[in-house]
Protein backbone atom coordinates (compact mmCIF):
# COMPACT_ATOMS: atom_id res chain seq x y z
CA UNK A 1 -28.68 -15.80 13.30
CA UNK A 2 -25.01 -14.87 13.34
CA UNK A 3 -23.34 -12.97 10.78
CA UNK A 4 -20.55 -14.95 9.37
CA UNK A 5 -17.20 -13.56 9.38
CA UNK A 6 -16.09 -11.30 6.08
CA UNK A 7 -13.50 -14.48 5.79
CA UNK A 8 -16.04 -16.57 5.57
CA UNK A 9 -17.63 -15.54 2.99
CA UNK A 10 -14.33 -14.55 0.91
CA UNK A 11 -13.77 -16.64 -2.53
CA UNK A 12 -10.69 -16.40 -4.22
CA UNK A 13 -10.57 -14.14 -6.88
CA UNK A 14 -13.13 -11.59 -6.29
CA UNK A 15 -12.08 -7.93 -5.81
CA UNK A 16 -13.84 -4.56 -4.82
CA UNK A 17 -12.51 -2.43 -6.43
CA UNK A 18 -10.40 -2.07 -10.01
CA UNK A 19 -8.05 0.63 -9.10
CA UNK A 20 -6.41 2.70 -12.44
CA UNK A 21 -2.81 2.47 -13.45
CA UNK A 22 -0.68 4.61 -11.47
CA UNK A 23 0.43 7.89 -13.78
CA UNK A 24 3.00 8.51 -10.94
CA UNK A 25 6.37 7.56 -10.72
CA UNK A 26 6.52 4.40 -8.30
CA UNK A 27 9.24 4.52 -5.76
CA UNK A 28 10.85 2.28 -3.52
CA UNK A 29 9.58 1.45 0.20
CA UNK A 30 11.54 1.44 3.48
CA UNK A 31 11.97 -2.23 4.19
CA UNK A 32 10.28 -2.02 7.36
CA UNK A 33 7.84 -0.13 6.15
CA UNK A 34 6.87 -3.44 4.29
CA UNK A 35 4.69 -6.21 5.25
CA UNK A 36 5.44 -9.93 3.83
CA UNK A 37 2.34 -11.62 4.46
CA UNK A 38 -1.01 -9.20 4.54
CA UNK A 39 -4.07 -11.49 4.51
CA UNK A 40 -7.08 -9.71 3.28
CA UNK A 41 -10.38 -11.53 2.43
CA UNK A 42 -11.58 -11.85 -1.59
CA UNK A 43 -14.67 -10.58 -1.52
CA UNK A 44 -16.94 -8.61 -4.56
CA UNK A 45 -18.06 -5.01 -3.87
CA UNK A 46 -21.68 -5.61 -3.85
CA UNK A 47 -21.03 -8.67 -0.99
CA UNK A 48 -18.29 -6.51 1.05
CA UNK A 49 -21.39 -3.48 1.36
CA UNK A 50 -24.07 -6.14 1.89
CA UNK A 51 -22.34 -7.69 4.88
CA UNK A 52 -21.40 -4.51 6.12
CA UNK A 53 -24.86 -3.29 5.47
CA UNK A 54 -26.49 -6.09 7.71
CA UNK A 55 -23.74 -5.62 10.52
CA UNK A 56 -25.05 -1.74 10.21
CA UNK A 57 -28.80 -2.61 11.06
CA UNK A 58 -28.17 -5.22 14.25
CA UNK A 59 -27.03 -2.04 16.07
CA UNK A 60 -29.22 0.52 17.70
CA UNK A 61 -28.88 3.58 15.29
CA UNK A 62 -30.18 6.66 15.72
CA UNK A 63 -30.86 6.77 11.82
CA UNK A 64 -33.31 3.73 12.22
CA UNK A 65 -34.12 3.31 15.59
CA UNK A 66 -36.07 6.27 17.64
CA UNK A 67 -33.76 7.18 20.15
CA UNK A 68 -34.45 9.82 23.25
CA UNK A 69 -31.85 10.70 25.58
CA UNK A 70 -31.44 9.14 28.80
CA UNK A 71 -32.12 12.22 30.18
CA UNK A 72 -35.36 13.00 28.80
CA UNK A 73 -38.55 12.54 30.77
């Protein structure tokens, strides 16, 4: 089974996060500094750490896996 792509599973309107009003004065960007089109997936915060979460466990980890050196008899 492949894991589908974190665009794939991306619905419009979902967020991650709710991030606080800034309570710092905002000031102005170089231009080039400044992107025009940034395309980043819609996605809710319990999906984005699922997916994330099952891309985590199809690699060999030494924090689920037992591992011994290559060196070891």
């Amino acid at each position: 089974m492949t894991e589908p792509l974190i665009f794939e599973i991306s619905h419009p309107g979902r967020h991650a996060v709710s991030l606080p009003t800034c309570d710092v004065p905002e000031t102005e960007l170089p231009s080039d500094c400044l992107r025009s089109n940034l395309p980043l997936p819609e996605i809710a915060e319990v999906d984005l750490i699922r997916h994330y979460v099952r891309l985590s466990q199809a690699n060999f980890a030494v924090d689920t896996t037992f591992y011994r050196s290559a060196r070891a008899p």
